[in-house]
N, C-alpha and C. Protein backbone atom coordinates (compact mmCIF):
# COMPACT_ATOMS: atom_id res chain seq x y z
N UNK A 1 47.27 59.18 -137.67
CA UNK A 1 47.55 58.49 -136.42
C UNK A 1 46.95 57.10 -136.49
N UNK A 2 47.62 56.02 -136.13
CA UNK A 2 47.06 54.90 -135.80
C UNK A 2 45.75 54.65 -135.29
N UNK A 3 45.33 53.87 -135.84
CA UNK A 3 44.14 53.25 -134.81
C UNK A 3 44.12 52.66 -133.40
N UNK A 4 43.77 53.03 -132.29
CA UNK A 4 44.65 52.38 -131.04
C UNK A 4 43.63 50.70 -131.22
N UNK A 5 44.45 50.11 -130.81
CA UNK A 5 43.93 48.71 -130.70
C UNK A 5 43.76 47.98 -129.15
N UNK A 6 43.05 46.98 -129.16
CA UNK A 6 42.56 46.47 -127.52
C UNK A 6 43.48 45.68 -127.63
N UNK A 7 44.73 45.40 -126.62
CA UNK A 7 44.74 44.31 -126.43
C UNK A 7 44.59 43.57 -124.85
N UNK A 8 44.53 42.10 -124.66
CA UNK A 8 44.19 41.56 -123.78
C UNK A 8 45.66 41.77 -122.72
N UNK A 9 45.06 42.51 -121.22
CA UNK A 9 46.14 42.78 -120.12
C UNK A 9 47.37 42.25 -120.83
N UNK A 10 47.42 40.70 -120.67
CA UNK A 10 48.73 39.88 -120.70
C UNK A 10 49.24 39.89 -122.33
N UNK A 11 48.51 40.26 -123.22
CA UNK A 11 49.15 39.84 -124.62
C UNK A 11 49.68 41.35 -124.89
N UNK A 12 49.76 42.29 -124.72
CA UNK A 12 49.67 43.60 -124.72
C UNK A 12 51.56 43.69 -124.11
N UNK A 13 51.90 43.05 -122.86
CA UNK A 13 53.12 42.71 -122.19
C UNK A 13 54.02 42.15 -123.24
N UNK A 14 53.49 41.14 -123.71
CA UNK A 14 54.34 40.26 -124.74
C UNK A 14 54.65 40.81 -126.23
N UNK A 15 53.44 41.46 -126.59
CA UNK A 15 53.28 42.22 -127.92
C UNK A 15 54.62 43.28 -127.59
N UNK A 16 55.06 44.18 -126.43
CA UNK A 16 55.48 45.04 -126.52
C UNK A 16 56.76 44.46 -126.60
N UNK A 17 57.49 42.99 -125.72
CA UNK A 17 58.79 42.86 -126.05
C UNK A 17 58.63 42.38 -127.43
N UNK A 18 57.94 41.71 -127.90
CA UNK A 18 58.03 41.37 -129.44
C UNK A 18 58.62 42.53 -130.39
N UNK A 19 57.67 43.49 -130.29
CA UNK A 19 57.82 44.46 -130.88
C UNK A 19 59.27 44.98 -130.90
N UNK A 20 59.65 45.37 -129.46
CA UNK A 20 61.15 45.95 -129.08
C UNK A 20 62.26 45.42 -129.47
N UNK A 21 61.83 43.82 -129.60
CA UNK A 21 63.27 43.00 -130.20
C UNK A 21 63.26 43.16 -131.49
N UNK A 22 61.89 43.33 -132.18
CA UNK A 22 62.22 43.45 -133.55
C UNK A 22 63.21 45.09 -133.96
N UNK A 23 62.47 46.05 -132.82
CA UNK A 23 63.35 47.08 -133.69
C UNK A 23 64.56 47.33 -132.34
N UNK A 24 65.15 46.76 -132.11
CA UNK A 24 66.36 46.79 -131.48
C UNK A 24 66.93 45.70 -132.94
N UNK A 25 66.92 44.79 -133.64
CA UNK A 25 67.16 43.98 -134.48
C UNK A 25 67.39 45.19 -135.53
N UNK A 26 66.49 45.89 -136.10
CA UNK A 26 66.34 46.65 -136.68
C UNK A 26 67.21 48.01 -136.98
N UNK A 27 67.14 48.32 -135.18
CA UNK A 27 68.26 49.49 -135.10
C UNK A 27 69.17 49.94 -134.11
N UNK A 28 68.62 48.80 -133.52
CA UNK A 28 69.72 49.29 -131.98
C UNK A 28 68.39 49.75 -130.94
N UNK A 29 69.57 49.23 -130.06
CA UNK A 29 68.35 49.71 -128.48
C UNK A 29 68.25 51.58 -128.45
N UNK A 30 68.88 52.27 -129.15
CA UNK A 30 68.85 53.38 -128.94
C UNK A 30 66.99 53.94 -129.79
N UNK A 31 66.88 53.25 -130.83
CA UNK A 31 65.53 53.87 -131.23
C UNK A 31 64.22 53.15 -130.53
N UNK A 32 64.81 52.24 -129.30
CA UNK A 32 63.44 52.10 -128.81
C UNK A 32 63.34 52.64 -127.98
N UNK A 33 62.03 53.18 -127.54
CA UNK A 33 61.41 54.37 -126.83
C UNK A 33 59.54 53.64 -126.72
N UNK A 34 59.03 53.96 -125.49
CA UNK A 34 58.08 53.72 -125.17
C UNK A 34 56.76 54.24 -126.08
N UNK A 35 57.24 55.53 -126.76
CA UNK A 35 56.56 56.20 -127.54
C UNK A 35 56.16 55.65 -128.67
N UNK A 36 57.70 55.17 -129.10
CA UNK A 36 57.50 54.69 -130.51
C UNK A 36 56.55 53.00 -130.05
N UNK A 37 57.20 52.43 -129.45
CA UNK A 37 56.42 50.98 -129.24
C UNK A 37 54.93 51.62 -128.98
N UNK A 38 54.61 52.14 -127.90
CA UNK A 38 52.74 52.77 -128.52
C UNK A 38 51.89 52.76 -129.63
N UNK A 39 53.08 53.62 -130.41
CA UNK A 39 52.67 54.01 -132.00
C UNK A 39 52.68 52.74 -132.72
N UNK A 40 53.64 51.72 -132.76
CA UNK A 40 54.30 50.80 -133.66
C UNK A 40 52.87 49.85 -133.16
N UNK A 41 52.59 49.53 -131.65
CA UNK A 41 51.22 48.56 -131.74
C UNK A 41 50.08 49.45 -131.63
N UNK A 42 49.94 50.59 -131.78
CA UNK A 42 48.41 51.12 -131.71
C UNK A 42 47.45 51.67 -130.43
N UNK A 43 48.79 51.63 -129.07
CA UNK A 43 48.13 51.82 -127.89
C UNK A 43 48.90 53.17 -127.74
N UNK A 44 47.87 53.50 -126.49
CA UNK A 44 48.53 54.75 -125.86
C UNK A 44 49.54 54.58 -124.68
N UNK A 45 50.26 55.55 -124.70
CA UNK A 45 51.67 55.33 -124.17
C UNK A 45 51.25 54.88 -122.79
N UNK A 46 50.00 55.35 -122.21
CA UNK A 46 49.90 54.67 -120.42
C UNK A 46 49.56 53.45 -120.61
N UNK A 47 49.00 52.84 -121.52
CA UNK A 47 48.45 51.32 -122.11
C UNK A 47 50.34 50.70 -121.57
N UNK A 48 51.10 50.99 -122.28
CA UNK A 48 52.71 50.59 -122.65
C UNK A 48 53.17 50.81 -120.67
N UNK A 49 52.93 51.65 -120.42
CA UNK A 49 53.45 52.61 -118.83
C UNK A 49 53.15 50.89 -117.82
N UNK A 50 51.62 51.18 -118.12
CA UNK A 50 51.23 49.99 -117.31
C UNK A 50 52.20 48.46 -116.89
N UNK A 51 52.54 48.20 -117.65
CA UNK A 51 53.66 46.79 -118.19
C UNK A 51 55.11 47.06 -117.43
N UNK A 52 55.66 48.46 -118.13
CA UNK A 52 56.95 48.61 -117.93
C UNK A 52 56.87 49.74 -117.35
N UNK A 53 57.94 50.50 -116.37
CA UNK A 53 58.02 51.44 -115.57
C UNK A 53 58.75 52.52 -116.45
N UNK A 54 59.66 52.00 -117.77
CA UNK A 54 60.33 52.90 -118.27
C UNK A 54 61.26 52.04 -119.24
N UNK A 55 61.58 52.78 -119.78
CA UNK A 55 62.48 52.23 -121.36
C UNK A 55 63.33 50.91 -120.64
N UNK A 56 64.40 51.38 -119.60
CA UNK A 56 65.03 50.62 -118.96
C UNK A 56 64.26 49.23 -118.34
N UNK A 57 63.26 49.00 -117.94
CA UNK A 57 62.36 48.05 -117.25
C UNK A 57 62.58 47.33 -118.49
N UNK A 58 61.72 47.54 -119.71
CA UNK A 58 61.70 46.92 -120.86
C UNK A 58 62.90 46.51 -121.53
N UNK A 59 63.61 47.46 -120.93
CA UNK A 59 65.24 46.29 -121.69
C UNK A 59 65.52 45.57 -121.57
N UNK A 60 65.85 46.05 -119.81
CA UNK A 60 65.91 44.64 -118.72
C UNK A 60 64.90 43.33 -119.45
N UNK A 61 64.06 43.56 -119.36
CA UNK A 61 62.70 42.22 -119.57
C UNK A 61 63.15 41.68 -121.24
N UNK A 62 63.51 42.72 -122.07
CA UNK A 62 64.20 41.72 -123.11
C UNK A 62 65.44 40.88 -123.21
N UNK A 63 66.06 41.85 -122.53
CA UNK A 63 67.89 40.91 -122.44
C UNK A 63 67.20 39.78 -121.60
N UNK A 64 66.58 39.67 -120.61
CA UNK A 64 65.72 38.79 -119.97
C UNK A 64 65.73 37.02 -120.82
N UNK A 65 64.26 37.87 -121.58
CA UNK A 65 64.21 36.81 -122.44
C UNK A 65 64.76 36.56 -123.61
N UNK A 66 65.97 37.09 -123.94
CA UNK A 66 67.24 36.70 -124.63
C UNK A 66 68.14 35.73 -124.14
N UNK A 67 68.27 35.83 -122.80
CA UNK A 67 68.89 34.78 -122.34
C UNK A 67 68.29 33.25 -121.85
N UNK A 68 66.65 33.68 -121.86
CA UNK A 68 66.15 32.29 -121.37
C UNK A 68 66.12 31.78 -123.09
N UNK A 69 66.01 32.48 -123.87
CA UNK A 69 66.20 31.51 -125.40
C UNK A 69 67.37 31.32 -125.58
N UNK A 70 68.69 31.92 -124.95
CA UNK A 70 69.82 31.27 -125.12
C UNK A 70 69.85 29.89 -124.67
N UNK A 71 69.31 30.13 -123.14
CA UNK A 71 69.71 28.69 -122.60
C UNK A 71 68.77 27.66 -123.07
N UNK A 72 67.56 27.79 -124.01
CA UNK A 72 66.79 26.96 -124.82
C UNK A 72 67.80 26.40 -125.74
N UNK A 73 68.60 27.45 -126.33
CA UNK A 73 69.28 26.74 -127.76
C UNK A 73 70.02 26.07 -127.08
N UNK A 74 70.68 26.56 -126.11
CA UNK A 74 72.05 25.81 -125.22
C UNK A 74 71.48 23.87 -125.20
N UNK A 75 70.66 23.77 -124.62
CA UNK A 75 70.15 22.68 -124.11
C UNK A 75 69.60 21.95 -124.74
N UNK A 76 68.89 22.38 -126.10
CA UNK A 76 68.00 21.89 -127.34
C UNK A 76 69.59 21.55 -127.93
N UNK A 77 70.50 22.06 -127.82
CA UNK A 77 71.92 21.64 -128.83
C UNK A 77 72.57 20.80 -127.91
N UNK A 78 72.71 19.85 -126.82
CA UNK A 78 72.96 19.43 -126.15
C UNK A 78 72.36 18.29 -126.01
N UNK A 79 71.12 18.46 -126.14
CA UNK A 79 70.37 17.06 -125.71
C UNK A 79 70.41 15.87 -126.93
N UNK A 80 70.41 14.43 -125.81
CA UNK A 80 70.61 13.24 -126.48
C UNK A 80 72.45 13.37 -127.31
N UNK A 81 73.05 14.43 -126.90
CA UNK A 81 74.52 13.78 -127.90
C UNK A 81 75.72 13.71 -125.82
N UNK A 82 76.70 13.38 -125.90
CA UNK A 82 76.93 13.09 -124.92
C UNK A 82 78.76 13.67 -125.61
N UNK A 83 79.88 13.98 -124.31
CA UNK A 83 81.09 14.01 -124.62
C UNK A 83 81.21 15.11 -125.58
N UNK A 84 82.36 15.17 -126.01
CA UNK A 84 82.93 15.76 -127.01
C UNK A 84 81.95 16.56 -128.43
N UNK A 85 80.88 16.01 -128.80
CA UNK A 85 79.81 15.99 -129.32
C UNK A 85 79.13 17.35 -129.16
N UNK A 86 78.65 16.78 -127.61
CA UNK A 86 77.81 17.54 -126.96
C UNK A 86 78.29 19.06 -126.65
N UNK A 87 79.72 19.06 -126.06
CA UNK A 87 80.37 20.60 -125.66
C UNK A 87 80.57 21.29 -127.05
N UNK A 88 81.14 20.77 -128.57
CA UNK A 88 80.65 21.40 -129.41
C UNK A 88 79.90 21.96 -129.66
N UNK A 89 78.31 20.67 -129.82
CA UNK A 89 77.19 21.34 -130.05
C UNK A 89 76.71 22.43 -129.60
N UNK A 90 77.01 22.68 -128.04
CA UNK A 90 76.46 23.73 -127.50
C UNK A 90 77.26 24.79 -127.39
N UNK A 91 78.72 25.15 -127.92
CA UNK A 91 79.41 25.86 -128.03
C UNK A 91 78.81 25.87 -129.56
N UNK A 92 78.71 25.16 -130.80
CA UNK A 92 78.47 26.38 -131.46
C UNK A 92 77.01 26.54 -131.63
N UNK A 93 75.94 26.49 -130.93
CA UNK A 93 75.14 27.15 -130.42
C UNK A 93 74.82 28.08 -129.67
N UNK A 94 75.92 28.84 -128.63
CA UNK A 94 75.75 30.10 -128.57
C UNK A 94 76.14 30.76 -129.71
N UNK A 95 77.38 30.44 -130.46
CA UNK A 95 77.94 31.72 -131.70
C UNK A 95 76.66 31.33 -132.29
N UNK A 96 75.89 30.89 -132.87
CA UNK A 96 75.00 30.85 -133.65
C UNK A 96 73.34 31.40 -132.93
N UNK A 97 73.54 31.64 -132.31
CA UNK A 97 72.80 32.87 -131.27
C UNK A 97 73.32 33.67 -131.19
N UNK A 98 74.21 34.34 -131.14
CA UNK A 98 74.79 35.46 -131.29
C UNK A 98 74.50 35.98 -132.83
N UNK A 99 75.00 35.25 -133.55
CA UNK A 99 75.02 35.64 -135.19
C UNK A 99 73.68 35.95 -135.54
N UNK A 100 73.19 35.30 -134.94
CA UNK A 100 70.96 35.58 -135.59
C UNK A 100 70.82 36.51 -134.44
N UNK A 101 70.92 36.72 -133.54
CA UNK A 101 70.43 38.14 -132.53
C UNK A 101 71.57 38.54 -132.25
N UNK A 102 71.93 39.41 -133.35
CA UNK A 102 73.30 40.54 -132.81
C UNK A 102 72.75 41.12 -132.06
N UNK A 103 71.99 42.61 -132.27
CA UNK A 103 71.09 42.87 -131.23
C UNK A 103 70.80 42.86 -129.87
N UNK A 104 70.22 41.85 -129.63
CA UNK A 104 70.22 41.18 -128.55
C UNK A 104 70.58 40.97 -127.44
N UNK A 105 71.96 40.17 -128.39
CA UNK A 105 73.02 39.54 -127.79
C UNK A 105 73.75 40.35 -127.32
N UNK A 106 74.10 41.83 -127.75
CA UNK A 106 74.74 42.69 -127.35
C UNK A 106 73.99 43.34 -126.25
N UNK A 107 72.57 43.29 -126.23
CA UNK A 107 71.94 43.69 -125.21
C UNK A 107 72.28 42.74 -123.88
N UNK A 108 71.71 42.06 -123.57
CA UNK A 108 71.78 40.79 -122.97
C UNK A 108 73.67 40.87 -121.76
N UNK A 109 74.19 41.46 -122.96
CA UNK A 109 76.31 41.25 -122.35
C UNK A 109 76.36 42.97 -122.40
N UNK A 110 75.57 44.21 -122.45
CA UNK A 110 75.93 45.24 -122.50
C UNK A 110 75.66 45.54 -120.99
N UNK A 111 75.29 46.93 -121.11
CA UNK A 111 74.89 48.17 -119.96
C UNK A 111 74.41 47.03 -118.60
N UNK A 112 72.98 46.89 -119.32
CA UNK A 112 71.81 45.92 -118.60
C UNK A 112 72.80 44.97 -117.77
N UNK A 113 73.72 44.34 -118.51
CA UNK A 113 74.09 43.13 -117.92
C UNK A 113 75.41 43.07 -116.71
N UNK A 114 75.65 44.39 -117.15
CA UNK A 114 76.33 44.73 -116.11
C UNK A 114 76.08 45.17 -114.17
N UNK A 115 74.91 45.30 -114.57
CA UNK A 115 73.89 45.47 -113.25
C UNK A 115 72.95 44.54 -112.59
N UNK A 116 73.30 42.97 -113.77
CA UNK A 116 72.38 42.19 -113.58
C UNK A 116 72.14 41.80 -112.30
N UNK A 117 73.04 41.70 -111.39
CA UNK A 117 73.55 41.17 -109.78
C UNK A 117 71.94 42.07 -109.15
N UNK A 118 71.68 43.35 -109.36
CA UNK A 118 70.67 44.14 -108.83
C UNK A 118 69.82 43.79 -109.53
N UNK A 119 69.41 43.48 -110.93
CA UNK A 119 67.84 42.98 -110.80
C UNK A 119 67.96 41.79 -110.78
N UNK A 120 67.20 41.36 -110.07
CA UNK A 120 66.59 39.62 -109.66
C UNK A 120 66.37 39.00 -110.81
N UNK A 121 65.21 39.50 -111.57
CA UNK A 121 64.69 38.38 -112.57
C UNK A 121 65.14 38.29 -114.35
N UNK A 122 66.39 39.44 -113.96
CA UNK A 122 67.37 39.23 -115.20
C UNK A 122 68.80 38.46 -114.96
N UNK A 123 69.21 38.58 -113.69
CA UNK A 123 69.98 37.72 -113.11
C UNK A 123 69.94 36.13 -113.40
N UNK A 124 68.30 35.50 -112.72
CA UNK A 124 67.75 34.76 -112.73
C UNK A 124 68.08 34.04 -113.83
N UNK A 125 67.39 34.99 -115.46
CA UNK A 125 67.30 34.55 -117.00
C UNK A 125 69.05 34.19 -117.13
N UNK A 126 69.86 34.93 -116.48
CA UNK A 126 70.94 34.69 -117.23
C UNK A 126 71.82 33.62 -116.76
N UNK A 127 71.84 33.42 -115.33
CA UNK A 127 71.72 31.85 -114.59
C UNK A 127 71.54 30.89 -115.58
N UNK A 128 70.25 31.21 -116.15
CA UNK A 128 69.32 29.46 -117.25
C UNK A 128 70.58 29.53 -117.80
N UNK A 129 71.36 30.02 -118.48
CA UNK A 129 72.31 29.82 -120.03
C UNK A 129 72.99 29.61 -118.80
N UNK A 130 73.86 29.83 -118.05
CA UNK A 130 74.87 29.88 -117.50
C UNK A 130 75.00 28.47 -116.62
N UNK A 131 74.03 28.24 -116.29
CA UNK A 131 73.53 27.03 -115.17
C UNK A 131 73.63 25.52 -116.68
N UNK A 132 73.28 26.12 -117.74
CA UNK A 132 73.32 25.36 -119.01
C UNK A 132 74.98 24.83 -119.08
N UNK A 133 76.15 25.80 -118.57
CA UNK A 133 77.15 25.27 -119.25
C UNK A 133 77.72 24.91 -118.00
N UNK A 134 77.30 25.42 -116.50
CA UNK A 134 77.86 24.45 -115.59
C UNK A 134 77.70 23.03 -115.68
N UNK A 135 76.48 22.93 -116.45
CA UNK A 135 75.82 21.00 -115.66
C UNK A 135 76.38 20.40 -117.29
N UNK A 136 76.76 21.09 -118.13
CA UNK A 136 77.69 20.31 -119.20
C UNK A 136 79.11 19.54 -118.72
N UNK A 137 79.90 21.19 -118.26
CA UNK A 137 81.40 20.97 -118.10
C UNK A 137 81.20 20.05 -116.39
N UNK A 138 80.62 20.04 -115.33
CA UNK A 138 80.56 18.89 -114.74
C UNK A 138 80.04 17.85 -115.02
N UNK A 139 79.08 16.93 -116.02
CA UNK A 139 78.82 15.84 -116.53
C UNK A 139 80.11 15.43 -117.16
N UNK A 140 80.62 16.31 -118.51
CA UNK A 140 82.05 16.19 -118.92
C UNK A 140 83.24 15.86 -117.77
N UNK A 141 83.00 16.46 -116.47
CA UNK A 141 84.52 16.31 -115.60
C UNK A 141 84.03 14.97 -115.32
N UNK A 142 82.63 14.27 -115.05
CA UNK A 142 82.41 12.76 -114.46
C UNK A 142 82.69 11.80 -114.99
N UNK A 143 82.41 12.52 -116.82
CA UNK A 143 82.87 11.25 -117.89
C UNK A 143 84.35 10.90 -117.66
N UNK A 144 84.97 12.05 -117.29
CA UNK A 144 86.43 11.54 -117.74
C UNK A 144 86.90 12.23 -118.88
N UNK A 145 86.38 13.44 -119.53
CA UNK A 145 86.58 13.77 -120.91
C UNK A 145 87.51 15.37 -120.19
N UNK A 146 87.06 15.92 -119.39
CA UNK A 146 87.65 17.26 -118.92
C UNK A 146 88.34 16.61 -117.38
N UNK A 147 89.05 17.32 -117.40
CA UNK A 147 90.11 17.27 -116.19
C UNK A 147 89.70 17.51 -114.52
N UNK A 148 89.52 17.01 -113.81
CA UNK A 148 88.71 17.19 -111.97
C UNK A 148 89.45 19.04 -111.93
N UNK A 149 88.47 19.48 -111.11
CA UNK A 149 88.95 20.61 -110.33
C UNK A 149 87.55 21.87 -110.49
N UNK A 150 87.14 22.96 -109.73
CA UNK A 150 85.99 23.71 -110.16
C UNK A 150 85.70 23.86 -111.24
N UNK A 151 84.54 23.38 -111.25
CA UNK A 151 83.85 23.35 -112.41
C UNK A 151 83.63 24.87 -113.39
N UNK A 152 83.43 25.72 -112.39
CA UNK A 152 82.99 27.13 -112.36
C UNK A 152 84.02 27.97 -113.36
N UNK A 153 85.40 27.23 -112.53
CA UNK A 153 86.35 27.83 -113.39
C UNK A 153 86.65 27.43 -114.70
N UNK A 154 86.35 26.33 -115.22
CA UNK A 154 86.22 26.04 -116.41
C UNK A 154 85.11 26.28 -117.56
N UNK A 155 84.26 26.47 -116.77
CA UNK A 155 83.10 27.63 -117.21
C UNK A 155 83.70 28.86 -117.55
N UNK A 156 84.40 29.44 -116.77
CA UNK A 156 84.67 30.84 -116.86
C UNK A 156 85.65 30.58 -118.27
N UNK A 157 86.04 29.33 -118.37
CA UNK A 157 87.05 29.24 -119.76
C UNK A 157 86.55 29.29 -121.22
N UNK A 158 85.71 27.77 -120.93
CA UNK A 158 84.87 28.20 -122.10
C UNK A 158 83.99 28.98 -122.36
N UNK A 159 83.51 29.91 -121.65
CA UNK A 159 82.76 30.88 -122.23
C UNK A 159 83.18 31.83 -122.45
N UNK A 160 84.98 32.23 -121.71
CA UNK A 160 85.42 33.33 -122.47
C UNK A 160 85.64 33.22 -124.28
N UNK A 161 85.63 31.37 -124.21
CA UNK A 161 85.98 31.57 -125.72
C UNK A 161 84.64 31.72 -126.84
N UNK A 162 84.00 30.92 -126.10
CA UNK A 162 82.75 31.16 -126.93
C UNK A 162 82.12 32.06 -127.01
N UNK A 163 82.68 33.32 -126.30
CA UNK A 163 82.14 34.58 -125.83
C UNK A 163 82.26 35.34 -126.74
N UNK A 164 84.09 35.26 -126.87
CA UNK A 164 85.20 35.84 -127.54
C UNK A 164 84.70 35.97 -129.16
N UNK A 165 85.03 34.42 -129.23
CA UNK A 165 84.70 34.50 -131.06
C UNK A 165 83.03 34.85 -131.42
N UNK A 166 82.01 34.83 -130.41
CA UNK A 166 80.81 35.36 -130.76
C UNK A 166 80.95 36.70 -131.04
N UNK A 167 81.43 37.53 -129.89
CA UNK A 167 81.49 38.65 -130.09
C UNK A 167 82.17 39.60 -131.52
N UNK A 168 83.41 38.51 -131.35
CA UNK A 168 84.12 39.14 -132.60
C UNK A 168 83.68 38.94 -134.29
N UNK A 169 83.01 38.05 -133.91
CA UNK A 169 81.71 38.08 -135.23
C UNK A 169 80.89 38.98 -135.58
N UNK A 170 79.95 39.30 -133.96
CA UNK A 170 78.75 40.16 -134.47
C UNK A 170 79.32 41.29 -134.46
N UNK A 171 80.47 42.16 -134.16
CA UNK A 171 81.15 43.04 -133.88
C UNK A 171 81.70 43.25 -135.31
N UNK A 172 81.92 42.49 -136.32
CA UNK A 172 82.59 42.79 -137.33
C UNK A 172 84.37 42.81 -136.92
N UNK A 173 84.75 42.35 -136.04
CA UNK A 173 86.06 42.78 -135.78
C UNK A 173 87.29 41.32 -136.60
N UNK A 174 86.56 40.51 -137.02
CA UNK A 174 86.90 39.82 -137.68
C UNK A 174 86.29 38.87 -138.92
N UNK A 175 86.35 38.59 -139.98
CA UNK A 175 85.55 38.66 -141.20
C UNK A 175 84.88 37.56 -140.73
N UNK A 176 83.63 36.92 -141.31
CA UNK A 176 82.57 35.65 -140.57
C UNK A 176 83.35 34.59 -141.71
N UNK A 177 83.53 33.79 -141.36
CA UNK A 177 84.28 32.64 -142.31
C UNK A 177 82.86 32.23 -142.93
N UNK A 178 83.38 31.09 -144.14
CA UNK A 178 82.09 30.74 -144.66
C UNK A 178 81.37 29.77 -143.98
N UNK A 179 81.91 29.10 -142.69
CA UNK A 179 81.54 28.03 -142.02
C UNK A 179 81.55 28.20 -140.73
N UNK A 180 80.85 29.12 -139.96
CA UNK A 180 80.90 29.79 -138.75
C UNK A 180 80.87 28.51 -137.74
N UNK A 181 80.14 27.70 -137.69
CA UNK A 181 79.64 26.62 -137.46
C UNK A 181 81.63 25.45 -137.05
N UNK A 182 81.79 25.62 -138.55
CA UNK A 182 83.31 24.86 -138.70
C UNK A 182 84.37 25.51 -137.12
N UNK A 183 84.31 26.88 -137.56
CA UNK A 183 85.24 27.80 -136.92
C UNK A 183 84.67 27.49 -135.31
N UNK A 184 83.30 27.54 -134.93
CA UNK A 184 83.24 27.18 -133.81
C UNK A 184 83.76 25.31 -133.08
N UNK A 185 83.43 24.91 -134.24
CA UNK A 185 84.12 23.21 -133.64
C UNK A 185 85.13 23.15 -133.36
N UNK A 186 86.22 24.01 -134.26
CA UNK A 186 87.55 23.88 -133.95
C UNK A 186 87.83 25.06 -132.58
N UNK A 187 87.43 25.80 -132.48
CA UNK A 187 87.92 26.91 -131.07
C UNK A 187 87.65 25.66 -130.19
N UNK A 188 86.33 25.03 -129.79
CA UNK A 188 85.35 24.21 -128.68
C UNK A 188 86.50 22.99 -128.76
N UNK A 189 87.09 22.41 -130.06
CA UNK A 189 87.91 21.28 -129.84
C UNK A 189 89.41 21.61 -129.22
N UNK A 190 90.10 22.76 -129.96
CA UNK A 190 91.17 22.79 -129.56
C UNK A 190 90.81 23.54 -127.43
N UNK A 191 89.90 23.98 -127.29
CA UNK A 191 89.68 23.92 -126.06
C UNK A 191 89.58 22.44 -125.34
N UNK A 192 88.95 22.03 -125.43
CA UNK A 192 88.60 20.36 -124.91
C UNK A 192 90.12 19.71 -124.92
N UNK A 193 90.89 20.18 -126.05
CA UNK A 193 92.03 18.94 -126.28
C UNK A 193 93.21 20.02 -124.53
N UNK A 194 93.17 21.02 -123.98
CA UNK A 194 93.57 21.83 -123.43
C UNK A 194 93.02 21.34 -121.97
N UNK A 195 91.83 21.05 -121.69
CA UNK A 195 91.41 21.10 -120.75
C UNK A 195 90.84 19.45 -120.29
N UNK A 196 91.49 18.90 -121.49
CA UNK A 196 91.48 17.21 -120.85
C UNK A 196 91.68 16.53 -120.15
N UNK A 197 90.98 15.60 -119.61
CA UNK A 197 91.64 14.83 -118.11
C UNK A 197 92.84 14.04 -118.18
């Protein structure tokens, strides 16, 4: 048996999603279990109880912070380029979040996310990414580069596509080209050339 280890209230919280994303990465949300995360850092399972209320709490809190690092990459791929540039960049910066946290990413758009409306502070996380591609495609409708009319709904466009070909990547449902990156410029362009002013 492990050695149980101390950790400090708050690092003990963080240690445990660390842990969970690695083996959801590893194997799927199905082999994480409160038990095993105990064992895997060295505490006892009420140490783990304390933090999270139950397997589900802890999912929630990872798809969580799956999506506030989405909307990091979103915005870190965005910043300083402007236009045409910019809606690339950050279109293929989600597929390229998707591709490095399959996992995840499937967590984040699965079960959890379907209920997000009822928890608050996964809702919240998924807003950041989402709130990321509203204040794009309206800067874009001001330039003059996308066409006037709800913004929202053109959101709902491009992210079905960037959704689309993410998914169908980490899904295996279509082979990964050698230039994932390429394949995303051209979906994000021939969108833009569609939805031009």
């Amino acid at each position: 048996m492990p050695k149980k280890t101390a950790y400090h209230h708050g690092a003990l919280k963080s240690a445990l999603l660390n842990e969970a994303a690695t083996l959801i990465r590893a194997q799927g949300t199905e082999a994480v279990t409160m038990r095993e995360l105990a064992t895997r850092l060295g505490v006892s399972r009420t140490a783990a109880y304390r933090h999270f209320e139950n397997k589900e709490a802890l999912l929630v809190a990872v798809a969580a912070e799956g999506f506030e690092r989405l909307a990091m990459a979103l915005h870190a791929a965005g910043e300083g380029q402007t236009g045409r540039d910019r809606v690339e960049a950050m279109g293929q910066a989600y597929v390229r979040f998707a591709l490095a946290n399959p996992a995840h990413y499937r967590l984040m758009y699965g079960r959890e996310a379907l209920r997000r409306r009822e928890i608050p502070a996964l809702q919240a996380a998924a807003d950041q990414a989402y709130d990321e591609l509203v204040a794009l495609i309206e800067a874009e409708q001001h330039s003059g580069l996308l066409r006037a009319g709800d913004a929202r709904q053109l959101v709902y466009v491009a992210w079905a596509l960037v959704h689309g070909l993410a998914l169908l990547l980490v899904d295996g449902q279509m082979e990964e080209p050698d230039d994932t990156d390429a394949l995303a410029a051209l979906a994000i362009r021939t969108l833009l050339d569609g939805l031009a002013a």
